[in-house]
C-alpha atoms as a PDB file:
ATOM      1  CA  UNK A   1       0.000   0.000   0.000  1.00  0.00           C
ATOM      2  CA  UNK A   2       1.229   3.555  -0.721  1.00  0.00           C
ATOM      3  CA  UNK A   3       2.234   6.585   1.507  1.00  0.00           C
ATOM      4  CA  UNK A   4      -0.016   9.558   0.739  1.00  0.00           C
ATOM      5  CA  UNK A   5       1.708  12.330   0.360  1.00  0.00           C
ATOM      6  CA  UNK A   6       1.397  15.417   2.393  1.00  0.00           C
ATOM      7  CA  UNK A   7       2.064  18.867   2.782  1.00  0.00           C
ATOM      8  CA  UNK A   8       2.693  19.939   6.440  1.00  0.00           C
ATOM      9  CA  UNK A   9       1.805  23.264   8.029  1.00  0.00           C
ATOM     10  CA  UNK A  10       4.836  24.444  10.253  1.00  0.00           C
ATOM     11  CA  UNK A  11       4.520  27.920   9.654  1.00  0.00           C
ATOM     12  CA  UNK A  12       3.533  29.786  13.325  1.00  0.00           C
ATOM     13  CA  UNK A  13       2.564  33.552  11.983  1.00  0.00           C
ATOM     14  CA  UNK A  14       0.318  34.215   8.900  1.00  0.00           C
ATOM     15  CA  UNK A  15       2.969  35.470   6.081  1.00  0.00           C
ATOM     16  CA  UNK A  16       3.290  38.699   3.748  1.00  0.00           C
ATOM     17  CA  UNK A  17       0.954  36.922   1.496  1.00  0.00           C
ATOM     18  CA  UNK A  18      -2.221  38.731   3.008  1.00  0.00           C
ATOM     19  CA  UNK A  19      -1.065  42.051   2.378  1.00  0.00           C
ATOM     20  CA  UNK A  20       0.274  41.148  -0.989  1.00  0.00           C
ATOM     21  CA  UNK A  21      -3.459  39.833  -1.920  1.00  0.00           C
ATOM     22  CA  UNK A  22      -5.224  42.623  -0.369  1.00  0.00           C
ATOM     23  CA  UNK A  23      -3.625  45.073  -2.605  1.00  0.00           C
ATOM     24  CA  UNK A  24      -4.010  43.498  -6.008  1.00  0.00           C
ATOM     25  CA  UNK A  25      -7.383  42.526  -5.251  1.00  0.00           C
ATOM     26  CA  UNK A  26      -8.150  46.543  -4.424  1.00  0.00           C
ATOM     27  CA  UNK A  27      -6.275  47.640  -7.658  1.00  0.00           C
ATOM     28  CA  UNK A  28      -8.053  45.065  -9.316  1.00  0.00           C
ATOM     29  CA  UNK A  29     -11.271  45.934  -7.965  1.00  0.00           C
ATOM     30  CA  UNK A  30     -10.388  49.981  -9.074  1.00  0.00           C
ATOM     31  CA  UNK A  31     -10.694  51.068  -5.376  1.00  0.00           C
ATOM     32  CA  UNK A  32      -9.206  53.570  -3.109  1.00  0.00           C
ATOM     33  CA  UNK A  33      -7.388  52.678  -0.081  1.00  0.00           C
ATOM     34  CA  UNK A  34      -9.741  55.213   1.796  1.00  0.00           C
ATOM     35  CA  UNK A  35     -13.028  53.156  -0.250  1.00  0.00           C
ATOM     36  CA  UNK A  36     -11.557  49.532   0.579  1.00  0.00           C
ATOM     37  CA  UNK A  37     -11.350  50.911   4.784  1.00  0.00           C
ATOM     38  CA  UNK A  38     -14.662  52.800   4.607  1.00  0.00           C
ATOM     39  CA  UNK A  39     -16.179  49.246   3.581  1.00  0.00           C
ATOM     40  CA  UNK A  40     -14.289  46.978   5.874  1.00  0.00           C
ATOM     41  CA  UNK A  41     -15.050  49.790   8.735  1.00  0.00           C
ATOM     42  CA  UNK A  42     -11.190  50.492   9.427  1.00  0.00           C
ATOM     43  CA  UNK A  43      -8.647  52.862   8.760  1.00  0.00           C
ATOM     44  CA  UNK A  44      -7.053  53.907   5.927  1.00  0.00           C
ATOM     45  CA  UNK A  45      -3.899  53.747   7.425  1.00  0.00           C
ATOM     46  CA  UNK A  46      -4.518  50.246   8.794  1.00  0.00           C
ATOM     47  CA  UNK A  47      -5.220  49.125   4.835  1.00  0.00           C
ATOM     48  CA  UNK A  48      -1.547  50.790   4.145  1.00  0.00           C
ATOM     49  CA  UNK A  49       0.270  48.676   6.698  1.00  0.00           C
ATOM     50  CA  UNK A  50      -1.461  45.507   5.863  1.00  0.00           C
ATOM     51  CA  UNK A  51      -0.620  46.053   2.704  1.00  0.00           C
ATOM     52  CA  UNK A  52       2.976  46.613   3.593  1.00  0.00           C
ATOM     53  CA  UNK A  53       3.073  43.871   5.174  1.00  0.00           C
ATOM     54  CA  UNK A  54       3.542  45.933   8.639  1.00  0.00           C
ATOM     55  CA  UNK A  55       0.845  45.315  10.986  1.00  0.00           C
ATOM     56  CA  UNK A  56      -1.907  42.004  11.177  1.00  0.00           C
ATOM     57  CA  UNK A  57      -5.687  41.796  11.492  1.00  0.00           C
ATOM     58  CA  UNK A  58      -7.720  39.671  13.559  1.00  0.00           C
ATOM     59  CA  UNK A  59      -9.977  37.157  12.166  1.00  0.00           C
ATOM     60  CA  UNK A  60     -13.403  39.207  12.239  1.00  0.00           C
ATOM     61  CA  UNK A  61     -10.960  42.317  10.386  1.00  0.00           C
ATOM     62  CA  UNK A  62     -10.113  39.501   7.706  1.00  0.00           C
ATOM     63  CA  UNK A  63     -13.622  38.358   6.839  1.00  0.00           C
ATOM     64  CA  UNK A  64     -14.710  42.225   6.468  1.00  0.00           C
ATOM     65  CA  UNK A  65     -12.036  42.722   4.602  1.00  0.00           C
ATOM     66  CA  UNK A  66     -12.730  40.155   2.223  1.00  0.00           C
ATOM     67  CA  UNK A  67     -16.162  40.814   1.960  1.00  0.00           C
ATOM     68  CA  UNK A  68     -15.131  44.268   0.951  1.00  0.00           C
ATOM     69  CA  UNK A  69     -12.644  42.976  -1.960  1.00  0.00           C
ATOM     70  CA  UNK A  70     -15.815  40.325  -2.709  1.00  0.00           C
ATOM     71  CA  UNK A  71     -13.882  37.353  -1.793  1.00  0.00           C
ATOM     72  CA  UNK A  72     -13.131  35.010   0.523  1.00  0.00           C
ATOM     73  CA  UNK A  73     -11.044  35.014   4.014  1.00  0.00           C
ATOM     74  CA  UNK A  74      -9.233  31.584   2.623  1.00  0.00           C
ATOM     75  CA  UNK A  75      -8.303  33.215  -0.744  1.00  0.00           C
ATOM     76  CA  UNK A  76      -6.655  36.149   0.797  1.00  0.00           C
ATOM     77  CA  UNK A  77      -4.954  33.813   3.130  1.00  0.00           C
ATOM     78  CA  UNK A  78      -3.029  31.736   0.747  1.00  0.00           C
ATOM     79  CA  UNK A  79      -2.930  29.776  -2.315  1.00  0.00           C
ATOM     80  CA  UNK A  80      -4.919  26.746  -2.835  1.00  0.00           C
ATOM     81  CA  UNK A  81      -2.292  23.349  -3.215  1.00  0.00           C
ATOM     82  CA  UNK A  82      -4.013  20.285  -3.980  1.00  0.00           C
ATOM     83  CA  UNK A  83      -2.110  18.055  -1.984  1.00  0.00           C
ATOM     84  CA  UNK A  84      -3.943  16.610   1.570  1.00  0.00           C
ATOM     85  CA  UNK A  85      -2.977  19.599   4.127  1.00  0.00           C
ATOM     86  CA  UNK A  86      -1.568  17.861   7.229  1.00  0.00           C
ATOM     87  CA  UNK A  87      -0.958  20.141  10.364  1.00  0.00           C
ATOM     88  CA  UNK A  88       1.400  18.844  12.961  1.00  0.00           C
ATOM     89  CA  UNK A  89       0.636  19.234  16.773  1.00  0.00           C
ATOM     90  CA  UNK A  90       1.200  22.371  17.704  1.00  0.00           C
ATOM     91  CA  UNK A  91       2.126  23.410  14.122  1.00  0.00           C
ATOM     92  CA  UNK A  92      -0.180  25.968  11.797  1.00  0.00           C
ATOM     93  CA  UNK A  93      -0.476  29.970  11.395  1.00  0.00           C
ATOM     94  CA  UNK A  94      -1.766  31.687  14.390  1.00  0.00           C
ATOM     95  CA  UNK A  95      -4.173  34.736  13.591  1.00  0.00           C
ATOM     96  CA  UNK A  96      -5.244  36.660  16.624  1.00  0.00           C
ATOM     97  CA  UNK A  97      -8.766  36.855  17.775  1.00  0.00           C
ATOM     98  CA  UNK A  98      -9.437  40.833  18.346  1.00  0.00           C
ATOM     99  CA  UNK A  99      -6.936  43.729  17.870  1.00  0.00           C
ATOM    100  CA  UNK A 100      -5.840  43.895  22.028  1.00  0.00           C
ATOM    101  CA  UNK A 101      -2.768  42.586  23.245  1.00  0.00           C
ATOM    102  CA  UNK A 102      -3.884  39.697  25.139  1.00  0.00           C
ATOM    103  CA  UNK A 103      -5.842  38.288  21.738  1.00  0.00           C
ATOM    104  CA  UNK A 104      -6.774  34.590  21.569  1.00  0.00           C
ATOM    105  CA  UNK A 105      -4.488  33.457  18.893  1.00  0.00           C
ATOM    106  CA  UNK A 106      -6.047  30.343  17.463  1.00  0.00           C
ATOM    107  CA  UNK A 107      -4.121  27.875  15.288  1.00  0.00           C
ATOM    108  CA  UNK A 108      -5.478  27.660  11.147  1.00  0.00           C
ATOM    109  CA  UNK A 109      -5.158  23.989  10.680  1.00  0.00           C
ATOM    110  CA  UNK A 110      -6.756  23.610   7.820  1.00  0.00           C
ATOM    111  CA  UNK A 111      -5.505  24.931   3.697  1.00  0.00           C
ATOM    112  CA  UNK A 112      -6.200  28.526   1.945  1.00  0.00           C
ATOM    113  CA  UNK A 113      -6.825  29.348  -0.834  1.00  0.00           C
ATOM    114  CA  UNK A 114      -9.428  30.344  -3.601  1.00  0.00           C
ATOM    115  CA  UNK A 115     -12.459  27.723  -3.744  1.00  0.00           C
ATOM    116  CA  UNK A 116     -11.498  26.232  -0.129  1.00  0.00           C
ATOM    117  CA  UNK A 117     -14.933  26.408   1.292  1.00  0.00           C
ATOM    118  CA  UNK A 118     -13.700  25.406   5.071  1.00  0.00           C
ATOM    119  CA  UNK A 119     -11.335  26.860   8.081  1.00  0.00           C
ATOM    120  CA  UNK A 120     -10.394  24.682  10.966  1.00  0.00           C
ATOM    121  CA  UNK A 121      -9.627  26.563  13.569  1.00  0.00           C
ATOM    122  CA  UNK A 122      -7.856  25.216  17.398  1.00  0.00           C
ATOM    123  CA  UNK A 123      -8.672  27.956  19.933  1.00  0.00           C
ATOM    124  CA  UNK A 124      -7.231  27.582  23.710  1.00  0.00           C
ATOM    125  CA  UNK A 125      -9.199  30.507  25.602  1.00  0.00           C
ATOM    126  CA  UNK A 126      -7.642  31.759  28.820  1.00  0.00           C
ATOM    127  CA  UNK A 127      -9.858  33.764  31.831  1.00  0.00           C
ATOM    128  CA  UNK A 128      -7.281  37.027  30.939  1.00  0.00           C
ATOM    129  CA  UNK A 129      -7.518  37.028  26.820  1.00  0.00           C
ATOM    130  CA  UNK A 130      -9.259  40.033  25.507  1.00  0.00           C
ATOM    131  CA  UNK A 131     -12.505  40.012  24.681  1.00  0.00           C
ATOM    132  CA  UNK A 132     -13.324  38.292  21.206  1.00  0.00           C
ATOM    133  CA  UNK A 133     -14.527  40.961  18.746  1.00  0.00           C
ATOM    134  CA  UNK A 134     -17.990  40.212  17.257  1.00  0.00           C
ATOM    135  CA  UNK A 135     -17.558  38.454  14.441  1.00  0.00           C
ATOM    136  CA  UNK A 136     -19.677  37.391  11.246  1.00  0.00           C
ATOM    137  CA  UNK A 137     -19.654  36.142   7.585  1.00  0.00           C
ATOM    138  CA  UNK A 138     -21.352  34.246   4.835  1.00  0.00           C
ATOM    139  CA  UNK A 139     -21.505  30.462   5.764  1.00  0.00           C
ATOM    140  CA  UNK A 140     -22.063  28.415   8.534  1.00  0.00           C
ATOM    141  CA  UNK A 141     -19.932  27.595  11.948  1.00  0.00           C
ATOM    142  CA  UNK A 142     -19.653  24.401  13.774  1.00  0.00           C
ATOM    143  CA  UNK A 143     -17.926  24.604  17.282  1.00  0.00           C
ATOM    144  CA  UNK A 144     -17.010  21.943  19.500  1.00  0.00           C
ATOM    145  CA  UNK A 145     -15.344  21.794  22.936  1.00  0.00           C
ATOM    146  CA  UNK A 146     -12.682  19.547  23.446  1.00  0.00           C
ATOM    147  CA  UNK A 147     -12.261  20.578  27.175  1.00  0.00           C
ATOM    148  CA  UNK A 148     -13.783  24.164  29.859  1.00  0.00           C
ATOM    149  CA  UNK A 149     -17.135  25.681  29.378  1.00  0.00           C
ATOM    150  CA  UNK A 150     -17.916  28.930  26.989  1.00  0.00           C
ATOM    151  CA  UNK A 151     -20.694  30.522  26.160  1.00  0.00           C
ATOM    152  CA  UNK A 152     -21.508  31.669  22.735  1.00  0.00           C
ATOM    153  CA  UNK A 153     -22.973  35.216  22.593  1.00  0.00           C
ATOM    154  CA  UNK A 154     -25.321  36.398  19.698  1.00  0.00           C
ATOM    155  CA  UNK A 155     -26.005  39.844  19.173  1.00  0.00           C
ATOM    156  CA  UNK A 156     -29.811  39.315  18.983  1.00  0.00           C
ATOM    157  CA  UNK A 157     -29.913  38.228  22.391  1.00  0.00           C
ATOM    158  CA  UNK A 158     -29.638  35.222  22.532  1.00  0.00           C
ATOM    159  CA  UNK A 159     -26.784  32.626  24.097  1.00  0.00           C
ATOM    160  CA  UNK A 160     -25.594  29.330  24.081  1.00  0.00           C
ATOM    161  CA  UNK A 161     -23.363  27.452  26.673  1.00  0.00           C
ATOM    162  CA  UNK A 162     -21.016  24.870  25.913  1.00  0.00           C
ATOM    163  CA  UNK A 163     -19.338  22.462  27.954  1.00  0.00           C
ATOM    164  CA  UNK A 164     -16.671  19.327  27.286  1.00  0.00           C
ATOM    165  CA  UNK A 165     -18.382  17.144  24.818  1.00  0.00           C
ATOM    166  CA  UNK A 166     -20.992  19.752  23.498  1.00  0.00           C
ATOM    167  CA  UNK A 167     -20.779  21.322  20.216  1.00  0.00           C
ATOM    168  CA  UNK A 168     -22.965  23.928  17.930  1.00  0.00           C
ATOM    169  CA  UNK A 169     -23.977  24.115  14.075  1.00  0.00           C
ATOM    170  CA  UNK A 170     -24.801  27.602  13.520  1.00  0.00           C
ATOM    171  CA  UNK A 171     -25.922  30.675  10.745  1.00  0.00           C
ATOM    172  CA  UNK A 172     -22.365  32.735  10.465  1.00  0.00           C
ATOM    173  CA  UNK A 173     -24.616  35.489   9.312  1.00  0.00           C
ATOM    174  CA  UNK A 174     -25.659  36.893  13.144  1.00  0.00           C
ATOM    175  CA  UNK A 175     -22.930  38.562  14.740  1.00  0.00           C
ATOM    176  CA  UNK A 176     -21.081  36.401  17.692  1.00  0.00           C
ATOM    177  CA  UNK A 177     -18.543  35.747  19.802  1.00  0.00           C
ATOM    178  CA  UNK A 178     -17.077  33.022  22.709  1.00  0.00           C
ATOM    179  CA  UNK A 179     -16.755  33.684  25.978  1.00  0.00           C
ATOM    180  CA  UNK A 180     -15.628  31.600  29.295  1.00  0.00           C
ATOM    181  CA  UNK A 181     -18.387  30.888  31.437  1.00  0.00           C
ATOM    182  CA  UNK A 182     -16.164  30.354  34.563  1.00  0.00           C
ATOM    183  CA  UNK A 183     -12.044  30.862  35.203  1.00  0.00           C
ATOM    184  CA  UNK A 184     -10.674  27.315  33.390  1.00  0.00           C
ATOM    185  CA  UNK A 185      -8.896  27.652  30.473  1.00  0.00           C
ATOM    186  CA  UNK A 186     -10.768  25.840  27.449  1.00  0.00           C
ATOM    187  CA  UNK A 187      -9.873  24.434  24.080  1.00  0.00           C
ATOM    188  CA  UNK A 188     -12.037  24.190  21.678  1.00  0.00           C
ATOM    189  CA  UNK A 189     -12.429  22.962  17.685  1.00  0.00           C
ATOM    190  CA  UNK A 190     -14.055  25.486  15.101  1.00  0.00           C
ATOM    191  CA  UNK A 191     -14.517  24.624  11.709  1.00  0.00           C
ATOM    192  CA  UNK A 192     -16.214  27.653   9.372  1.00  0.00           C
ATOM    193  CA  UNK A 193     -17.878  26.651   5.956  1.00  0.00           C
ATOM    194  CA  UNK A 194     -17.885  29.831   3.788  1.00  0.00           C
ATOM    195  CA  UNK A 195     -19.737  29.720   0.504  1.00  0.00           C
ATOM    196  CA  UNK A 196     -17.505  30.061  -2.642  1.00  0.00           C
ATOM    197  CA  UNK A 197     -16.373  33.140  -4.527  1.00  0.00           C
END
């Protein structure tokens, strides 16, 4: 029987490649920098350092950004490779949770790139991480907790606690966001299914 063939993750910070993508997707698209950060709801000058590959954005900047270019978070993350995708323990980019300096920063374990409809993400949530910005997109979530108790907050009102063993299937389209529901760290799996460009 034959070995499959992989391609490992290793990387531990998201690369240049963001930035690079951002800006040929705005010249592309024939918009300003000031247009592209009025539609993501950020600031101009935070468009210029992404795209200069100086500064990062957190996962809910990402998805407006993309949404704002009229693509995907997975194809401004990285080229699609057709091999399987495996991600070692402890391996895969880290992209922080909010814009504080205590962020969550959860572990991509799964491939980028244009037509990848899913992200995999490994979150370990501590009682002093910053708050997670609210966060939506096109698509579907499913969360599961490995280990610890969170709750997950929707902005219409409504919540949903989690503990060890539990796990969620939800709209992506309402605005939400995890918190702990008590002072144990927990680690939890989620997987977002965004609908092609």
């Amino acid at each position: 029987m034959g070995t499959l063939a992989a391609v490992t993750s290793t990387a531990s910070q998201p690369s240049d490649h963001v930035g690079q993508e951002v800006r040929a997707r705005r010249v592309a698209a024939q918009l300003s920098i000031a247009e592209l950060a009025r539609r993501a709801e950020v600031s101009a000058a935070f468009i210029s350092q992404l795209e200069a590959g100086r500064t990062s954005m957190s996962i809910a900047t990402l998805y407006r950004v993309a949404a704002a270019l009229g693509c995907t978070a997975n194809s401004l993350l990285g080229t699609r490779d057709p091999h399987p995708h495996l991600t070692r323990a402890g391996a895969g980019p880290r992209l922080p949770a909010s814009g504080g300096d205590h962020s969550q920063r959860p572990r991509l374990l799964s491939r980028t790139g244009e037509q990848v409809l899913i992200e995999a993400y490994h979150y370990v949530m501590h009682p002093d991480d910053d708050e997670q910005e609210w966060f939506h997109h096109g698509g579907e979530d499913f969360v599961y907790v490995v280990s610890g108790n969170v709750v997950i907050e929707f902005d219409d009102g409504n919540e949903v606690a989690l503990s060890a063993g539990d796990s969620l299937h939800h709209d992506g389209t309402v605005p939400h966001r995890w918190v702990l529901r008590d002072a144990e760290p927990a680690e939890v799996l989620a997987v977002i299914a965004a609908p092609p460009e």
